[in-house]
Protein backbone atom coordinates (compact mmCIF):
# COMPACT_ATOMS: atom_id res chain seq x y z
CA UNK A 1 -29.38 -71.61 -64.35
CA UNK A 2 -26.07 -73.21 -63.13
CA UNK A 3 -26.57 -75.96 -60.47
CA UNK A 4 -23.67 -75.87 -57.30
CA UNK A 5 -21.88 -79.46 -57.93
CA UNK A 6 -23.02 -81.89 -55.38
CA UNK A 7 -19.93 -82.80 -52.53
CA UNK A 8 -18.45 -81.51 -49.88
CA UNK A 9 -16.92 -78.39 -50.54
CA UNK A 10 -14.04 -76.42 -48.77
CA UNK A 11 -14.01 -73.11 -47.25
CA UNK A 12 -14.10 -70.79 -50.45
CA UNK A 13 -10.81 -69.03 -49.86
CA UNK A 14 -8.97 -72.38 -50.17
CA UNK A 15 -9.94 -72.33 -53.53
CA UNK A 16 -7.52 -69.39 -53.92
CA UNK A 17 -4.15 -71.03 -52.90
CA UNK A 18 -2.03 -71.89 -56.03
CA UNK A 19 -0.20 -75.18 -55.49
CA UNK A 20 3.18 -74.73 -53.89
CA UNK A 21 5.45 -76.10 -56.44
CA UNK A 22 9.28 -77.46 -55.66
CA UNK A 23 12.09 -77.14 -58.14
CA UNK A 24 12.12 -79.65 -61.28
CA UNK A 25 13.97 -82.60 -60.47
CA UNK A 26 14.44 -84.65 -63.94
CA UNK A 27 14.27 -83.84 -67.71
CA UNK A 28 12.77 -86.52 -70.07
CA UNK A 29 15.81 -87.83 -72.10
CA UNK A 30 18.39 -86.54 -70.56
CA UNK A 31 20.86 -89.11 -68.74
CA UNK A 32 23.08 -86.95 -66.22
CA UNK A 33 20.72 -83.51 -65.06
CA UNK A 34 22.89 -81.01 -62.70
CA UNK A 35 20.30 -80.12 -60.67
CA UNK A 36 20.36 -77.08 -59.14
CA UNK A 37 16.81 -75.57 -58.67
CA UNK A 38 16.24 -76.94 -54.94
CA UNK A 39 18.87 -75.16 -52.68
CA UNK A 40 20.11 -78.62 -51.73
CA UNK A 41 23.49 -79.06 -49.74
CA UNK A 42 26.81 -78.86 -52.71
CA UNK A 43 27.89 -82.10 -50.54
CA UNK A 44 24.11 -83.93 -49.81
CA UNK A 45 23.95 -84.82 -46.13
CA UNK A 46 26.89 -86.10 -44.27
CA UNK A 47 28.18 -89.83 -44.21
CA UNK A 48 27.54 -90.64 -40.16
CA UNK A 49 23.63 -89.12 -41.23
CA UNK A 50 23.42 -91.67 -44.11
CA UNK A 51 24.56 -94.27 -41.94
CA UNK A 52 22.23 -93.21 -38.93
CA UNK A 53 19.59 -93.76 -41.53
CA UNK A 54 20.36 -97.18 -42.52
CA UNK A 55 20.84 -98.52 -39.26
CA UNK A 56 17.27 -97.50 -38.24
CA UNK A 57 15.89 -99.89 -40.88
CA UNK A 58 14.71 -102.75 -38.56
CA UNK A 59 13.00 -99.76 -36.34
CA UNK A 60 11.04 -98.21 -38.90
CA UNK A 61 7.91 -100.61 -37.56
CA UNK A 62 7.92 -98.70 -34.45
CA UNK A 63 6.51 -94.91 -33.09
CA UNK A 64 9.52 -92.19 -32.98
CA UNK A 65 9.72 -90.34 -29.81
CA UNK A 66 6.90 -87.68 -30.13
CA UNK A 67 9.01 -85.15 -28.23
CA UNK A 68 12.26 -85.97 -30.11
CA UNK A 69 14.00 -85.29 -27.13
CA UNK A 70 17.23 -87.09 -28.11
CA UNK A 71 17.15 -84.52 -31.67
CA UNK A 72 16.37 -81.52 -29.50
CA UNK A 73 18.78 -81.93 -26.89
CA UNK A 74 21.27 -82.46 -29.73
CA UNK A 75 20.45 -79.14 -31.53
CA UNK A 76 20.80 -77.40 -28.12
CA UNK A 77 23.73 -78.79 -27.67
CA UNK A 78 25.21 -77.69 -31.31
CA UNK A 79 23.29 -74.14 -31.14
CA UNK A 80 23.52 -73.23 -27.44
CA UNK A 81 19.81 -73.32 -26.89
CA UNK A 82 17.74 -74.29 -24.25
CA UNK A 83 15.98 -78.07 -25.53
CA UNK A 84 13.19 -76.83 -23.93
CA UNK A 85 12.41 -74.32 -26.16
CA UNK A 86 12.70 -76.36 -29.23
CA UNK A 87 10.41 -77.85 -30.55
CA UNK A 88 10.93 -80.36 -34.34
CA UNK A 89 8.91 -80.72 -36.58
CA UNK A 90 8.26 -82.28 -40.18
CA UNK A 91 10.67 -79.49 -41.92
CA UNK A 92 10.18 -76.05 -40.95
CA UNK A 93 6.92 -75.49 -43.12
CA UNK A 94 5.21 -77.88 -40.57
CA UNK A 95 6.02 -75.30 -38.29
CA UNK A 96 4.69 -72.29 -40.03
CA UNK A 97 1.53 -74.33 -40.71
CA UNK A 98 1.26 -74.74 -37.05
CA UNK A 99 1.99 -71.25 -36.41
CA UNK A 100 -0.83 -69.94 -39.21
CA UNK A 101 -3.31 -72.34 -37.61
CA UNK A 102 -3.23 -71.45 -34.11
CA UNK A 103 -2.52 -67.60 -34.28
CA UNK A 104 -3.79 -66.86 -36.86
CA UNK A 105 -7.65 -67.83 -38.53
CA UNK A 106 -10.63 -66.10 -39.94
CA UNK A 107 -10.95 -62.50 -38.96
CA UNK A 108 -7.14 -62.24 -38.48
CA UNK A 109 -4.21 -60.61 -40.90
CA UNK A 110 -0.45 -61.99 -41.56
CA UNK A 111 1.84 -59.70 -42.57
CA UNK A 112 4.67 -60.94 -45.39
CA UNK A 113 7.16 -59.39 -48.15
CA UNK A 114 6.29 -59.02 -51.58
CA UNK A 115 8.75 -61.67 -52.69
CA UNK A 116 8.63 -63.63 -49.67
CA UNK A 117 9.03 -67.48 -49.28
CA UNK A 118 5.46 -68.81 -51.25
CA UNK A 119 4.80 -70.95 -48.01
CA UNK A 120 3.60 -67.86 -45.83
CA UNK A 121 0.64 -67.31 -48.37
CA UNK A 122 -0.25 -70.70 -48.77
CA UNK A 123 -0.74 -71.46 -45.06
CA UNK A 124 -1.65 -68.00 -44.00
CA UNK A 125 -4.58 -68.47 -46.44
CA UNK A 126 -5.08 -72.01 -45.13
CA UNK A 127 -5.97 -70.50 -41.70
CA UNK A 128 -8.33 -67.95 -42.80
CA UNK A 129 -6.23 -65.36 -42.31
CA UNK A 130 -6.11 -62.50 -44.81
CA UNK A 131 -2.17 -62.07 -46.00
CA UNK A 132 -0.66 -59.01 -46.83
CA UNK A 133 1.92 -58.21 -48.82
CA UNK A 134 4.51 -55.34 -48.58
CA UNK A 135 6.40 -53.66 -50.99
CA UNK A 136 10.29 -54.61 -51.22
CA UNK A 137 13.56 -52.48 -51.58
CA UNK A 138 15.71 -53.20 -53.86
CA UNK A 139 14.28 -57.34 -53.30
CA UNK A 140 15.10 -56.71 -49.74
CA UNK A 141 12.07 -56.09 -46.97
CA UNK A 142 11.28 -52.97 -45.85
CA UNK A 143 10.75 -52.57 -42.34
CA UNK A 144 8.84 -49.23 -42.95
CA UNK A 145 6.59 -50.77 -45.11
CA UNK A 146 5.47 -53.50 -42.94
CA UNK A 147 4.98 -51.68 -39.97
CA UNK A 148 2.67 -49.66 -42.23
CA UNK A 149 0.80 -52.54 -42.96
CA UNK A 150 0.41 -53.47 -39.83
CA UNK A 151 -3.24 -53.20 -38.44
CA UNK A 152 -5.62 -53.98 -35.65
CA UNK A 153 -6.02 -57.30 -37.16
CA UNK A 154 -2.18 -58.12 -37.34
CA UNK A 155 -1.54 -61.37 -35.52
CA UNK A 156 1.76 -62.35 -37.24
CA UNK A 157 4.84 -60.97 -39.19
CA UNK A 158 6.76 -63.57 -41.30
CA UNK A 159 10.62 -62.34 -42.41
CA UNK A 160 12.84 -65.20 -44.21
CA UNK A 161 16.36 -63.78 -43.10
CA UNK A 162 18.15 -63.96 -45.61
CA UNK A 163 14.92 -64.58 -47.72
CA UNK A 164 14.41 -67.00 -50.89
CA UNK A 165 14.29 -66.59 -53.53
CA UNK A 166 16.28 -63.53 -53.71
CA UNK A 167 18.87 -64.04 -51.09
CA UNK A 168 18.74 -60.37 -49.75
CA UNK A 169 19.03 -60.11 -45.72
CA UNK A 170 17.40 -57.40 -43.24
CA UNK A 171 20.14 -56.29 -41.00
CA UNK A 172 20.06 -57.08 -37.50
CA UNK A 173 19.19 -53.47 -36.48
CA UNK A 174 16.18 -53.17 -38.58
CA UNK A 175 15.24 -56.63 -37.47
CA UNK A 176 15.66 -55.23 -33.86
CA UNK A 177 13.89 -51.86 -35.08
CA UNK A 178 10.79 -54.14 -36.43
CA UNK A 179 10.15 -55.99 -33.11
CA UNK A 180 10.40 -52.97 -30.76
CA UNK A 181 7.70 -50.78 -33.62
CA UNK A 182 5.59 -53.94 -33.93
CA UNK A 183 2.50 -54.20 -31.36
CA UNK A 184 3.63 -56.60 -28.51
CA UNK A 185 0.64 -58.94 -29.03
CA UNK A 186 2.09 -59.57 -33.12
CA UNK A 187 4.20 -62.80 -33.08
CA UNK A 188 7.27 -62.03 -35.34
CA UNK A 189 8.49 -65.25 -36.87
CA UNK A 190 11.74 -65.19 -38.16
CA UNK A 191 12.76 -67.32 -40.56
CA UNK A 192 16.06 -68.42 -40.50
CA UNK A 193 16.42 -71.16 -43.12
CA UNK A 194 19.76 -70.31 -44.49
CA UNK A 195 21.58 -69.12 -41.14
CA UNK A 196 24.13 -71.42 -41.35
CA UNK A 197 25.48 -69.62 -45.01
CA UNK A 198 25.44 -66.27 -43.47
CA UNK A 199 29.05 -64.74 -43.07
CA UNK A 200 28.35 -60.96 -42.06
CA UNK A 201 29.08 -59.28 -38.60
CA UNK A 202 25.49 -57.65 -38.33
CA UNK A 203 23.74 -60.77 -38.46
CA UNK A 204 21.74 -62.58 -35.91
CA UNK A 205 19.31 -65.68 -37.15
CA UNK A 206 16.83 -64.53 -33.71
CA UNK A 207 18.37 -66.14 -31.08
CA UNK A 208 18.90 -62.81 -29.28
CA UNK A 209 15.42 -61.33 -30.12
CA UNK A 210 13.90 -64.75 -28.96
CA UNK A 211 15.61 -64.81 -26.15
CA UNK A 212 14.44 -60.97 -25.18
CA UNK A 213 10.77 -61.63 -24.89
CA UNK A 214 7.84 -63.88 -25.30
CA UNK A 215 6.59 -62.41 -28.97
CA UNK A 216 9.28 -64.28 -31.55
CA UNK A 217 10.05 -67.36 -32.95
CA UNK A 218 13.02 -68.48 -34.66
CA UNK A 219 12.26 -71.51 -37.27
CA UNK A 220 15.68 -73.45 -38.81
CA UNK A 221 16.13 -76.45 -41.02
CA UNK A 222 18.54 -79.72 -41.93
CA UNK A 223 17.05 -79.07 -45.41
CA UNK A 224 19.97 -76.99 -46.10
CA UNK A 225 23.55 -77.56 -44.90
CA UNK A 226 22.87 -80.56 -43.29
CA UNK A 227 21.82 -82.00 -46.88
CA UNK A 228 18.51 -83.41 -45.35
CA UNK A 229 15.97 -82.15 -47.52
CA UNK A 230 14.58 -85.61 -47.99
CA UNK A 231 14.16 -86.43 -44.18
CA UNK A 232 11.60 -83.71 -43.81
CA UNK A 233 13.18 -82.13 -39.91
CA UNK A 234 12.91 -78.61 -39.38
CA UNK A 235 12.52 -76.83 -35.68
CA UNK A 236 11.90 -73.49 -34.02
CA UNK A 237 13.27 -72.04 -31.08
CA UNK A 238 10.40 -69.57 -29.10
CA UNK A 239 9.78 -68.60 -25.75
CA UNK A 240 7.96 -71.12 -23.58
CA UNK A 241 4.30 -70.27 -24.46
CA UNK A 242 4.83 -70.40 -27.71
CA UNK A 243 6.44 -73.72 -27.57
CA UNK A 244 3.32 -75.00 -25.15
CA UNK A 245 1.05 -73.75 -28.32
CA UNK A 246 2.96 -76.01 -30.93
CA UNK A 247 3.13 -79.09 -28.97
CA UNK A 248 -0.55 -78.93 -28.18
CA UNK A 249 -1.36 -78.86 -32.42
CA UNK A 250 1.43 -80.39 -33.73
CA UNK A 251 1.23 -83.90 -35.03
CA UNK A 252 1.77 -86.67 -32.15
CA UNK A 253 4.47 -88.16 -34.29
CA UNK A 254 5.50 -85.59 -36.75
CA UNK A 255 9.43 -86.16 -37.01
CA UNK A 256 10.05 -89.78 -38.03
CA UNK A 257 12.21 -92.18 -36.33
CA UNK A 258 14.75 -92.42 -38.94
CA UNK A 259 14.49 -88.51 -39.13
CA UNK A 260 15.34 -88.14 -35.79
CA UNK A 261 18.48 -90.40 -36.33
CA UNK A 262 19.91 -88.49 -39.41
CA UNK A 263 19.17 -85.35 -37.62
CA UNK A 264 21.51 -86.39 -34.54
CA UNK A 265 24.43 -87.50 -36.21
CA UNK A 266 24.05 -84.98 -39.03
CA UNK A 267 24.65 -82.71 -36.15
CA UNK A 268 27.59 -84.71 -34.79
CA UNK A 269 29.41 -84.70 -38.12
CA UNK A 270 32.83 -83.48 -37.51
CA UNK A 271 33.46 -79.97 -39.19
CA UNK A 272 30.62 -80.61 -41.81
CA UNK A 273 28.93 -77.17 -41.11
CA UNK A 274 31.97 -75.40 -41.43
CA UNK A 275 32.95 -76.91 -44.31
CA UNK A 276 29.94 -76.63 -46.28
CA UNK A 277 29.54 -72.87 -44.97
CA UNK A 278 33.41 -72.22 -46.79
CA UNK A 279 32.41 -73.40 -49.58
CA UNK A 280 29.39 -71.82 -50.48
CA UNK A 281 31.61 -68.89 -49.37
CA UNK A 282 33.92 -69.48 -51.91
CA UNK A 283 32.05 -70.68 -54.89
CA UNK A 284 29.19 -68.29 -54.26
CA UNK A 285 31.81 -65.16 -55.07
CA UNK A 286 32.85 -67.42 -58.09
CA UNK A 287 29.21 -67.99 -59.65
CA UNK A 288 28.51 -64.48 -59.00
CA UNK A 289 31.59 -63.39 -60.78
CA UNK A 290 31.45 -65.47 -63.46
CA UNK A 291 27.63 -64.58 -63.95
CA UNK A 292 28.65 -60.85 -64.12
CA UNK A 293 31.63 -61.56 -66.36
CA UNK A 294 29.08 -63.05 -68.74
CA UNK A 295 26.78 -59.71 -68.90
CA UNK A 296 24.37 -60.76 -66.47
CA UNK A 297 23.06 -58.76 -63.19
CA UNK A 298 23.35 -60.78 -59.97
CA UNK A 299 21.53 -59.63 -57.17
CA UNK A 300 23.62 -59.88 -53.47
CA UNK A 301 22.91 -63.03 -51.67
CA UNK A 302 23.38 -64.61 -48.39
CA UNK A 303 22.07 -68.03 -48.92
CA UNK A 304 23.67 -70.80 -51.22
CA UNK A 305 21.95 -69.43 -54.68
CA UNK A 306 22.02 -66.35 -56.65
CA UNK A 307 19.28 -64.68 -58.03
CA UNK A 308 20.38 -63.54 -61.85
CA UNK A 309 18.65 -61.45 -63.30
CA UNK A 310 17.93 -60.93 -67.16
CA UNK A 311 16.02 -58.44 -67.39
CA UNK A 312 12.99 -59.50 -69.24
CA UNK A 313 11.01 -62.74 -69.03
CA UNK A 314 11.43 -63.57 -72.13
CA UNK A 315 15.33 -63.41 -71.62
CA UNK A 316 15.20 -65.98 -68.63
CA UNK A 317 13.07 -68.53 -70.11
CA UNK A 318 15.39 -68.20 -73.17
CA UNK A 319 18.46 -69.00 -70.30
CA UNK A 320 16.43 -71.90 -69.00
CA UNK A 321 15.49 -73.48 -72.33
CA UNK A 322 19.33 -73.00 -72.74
CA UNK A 323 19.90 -74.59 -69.53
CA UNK A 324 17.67 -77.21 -70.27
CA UNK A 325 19.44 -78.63 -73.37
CA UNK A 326 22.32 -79.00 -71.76
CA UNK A 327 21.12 -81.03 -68.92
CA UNK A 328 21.23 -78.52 -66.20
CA UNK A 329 18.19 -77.75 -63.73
CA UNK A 330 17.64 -74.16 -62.86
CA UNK A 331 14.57 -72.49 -60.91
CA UNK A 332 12.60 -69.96 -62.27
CA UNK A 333 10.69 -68.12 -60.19
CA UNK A 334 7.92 -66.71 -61.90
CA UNK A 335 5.45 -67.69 -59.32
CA UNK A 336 7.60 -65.20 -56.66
CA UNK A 337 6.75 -62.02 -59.10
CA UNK A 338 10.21 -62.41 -60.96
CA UNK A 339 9.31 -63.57 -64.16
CA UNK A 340 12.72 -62.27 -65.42
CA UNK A 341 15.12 -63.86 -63.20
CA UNK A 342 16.58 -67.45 -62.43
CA UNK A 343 17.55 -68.81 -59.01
CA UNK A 344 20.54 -70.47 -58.72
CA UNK A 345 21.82 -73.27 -56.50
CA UNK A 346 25.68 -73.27 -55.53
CA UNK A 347 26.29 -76.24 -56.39
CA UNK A 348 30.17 -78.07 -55.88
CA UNK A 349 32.55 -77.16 -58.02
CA UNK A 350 32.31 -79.03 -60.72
CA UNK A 351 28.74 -77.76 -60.66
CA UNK A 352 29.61 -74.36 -60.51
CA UNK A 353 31.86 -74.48 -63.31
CA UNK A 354 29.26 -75.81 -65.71
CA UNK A 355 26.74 -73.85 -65.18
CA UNK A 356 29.02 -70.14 -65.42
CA UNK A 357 30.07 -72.01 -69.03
CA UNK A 358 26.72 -72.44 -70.06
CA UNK A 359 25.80 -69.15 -69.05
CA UNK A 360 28.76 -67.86 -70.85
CA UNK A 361 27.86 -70.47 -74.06
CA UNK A 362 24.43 -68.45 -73.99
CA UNK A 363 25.03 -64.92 -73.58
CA UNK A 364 27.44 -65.02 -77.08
CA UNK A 365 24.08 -66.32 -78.40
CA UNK A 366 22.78 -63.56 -77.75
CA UNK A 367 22.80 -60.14 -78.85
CA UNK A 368 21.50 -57.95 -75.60
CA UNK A 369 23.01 -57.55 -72.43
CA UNK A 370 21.61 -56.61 -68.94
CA UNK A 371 22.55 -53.91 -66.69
CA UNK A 372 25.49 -55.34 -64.41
């Protein structure tokens, strides 16, 4: 007979959630690494955000503002949006933890797509919620196959718009479509992490849908363009209950000080989001060309990576390994159900242009080719 181990124990289904796990960040002996597994700004944050930073040094012994009313007012100010109805938090997974927590719990479903960002399960599960998964269309979600999902139980839909890892995004019509099928008591969170890279007329990051009733929430991030991955400051925009929910769970203090500085002038940065936006424009059409040129299939993406696809798993880990030996940091994304593909930062140019070489350097290694 086995004996229970002595201890406190958590609730058994937390026992379930796999680690989230980020993008490598170093290989042992190698001096210079190109990293481009993280989705990271080509440029890293902008220079008045690096000095903001800095000159909050000699504050860091005192409380931020716990309403960051100076960072919310600013993002209203760069988005059009009511500072009211923002509220910050420590990156946009803060937020979706929040969200999980208070609409969600035991007895409760969330509704997600099969390749969907890995955060959704983690804190879904976290809450006691049962998460669903839907199938996928061509790696893009189906809005017919989550309103089939949906149930008396439903209490949230999460959509990443355009979605990681596979950069695909739901048109603003079927986002539209969703909402007006989906019971009025479901909270539809839109996730709108990569907005800013977005350059198509039918797109809207849920501004509009937000703005049309009380029953969605738009979550963004300075993890992206704004190059503040590091800072930890993402925010949603919702209707006013919604925002009276999250400030009664958040954390008192969960943007820091310095945060909140970068954040603002990050913001303020003359042209930077345009700028960065161009370029991922540009060099996004360049990887993907060069990828395809090479032999390899390239799914279509809005955000700033490319999901490439090889076909087999044992193709992509050969591509990493590849990758790997000559310094350069990939993601592979096994842990999304894509064992055969690699996600791809777009890096600057420089970066760009190694990694299509190496990818070209690899594939005459090789004697298959994938479907382009």
């Amino acid at each position: 007979m086995t004996l229970a181990p002595a201890g406190p124990r958590p609730r058994p289904e937390i026992l379930d959630i796999s680690p989230y796990v980020g993008g490598e960040s170093t290989l042992p002996g190698v001096n210079r690494t190109i990293k481009l597994s993280s989705n990271e700004g080509a440029f890293g944050a902008p220079p008045t955000a690096q000095a903001a930073y800095v000159a909050m040094a000699s504050e860091v012994h005192r409380y931020p503002d716990g309403s960051a009313i100076g960072l919310r007012r600013a993002i209203g100010a760069k988005f059009h949006l009511d500072p009211d109805r923002i509220v910050c938090g420590a990156g946009s997974d803060d937020l979706l933890y929040q969200l999980c927590l208070a609409y969600g719990g035991p007895g409760t479903e969330i509704i997600m797509s099969e390749h969907g960002f890995s955060i959704y399960q983690i804190a879904g599960t976290y809450s006691g919620a049962k998460v669903r998964t839907t199938p996928e269309r061509n790696l893009t979600a189906d809005v017919d196959a989550i309103l089939a999902a949906v149930s008396p139980a439903t209490r949230i839909v999460f959509l990443a718009n355009p979605n990681n890892p596979t950069g695909s995004t739901v048109p603003h019509a079927e986002v539209v479509r969703l909402r007006q099928k989906l019971p009025p008591h479901v909270l539809l969170v839109l996730d709108a992490a990569y907005a800013e890279y977005v350059d198509r007329p039918d797109y809207d990051a849920g501004v509009k849908l937000v703005d049309a009733g009380d029953n969605t929430v738009m979550t963004r991030t300075f993890s992206k363009i704004f190059g503040l991955g590091g800072m930890r400051i993402g925010w949603a925009y919702a209707p006013p209950a919604v925002i009276d929910v999250l400030n009664r769970v958040r954390g008192p203090f969960n943007v820091s000080i310095a945060a909140q500085a970068a954040g603002i002038a990050a913001l303020a940065e003359p042209g930077w989001m345009e700028k960065s936006a161009a370029h991922n424009f540009e060099y996004r059409a360049i990887l993907t060309g060069r990828l395809r040129d090479a032999g390899i299939k390239v799914w279509p993406s809005d955000g700033n990576f490319v999901l490439a696809d090889y076909g087999t798993p044992e193709h992509a880990d050969a591509a990493n390994a590849f990758f790997h030996s000559r310094g350069i940091i990939v993601r592979a994304v096994r842990g999304y159900g894509l064992p055969h593909c690699l996600r791809i930062t777009v890096g600057t140019a420089e970066e760009v242009g190694l990694i299509a070489e190496a990818m070209g350097a690899f594939m005459a290694t090789q004697d298959w080719t994938t479907h382009v």
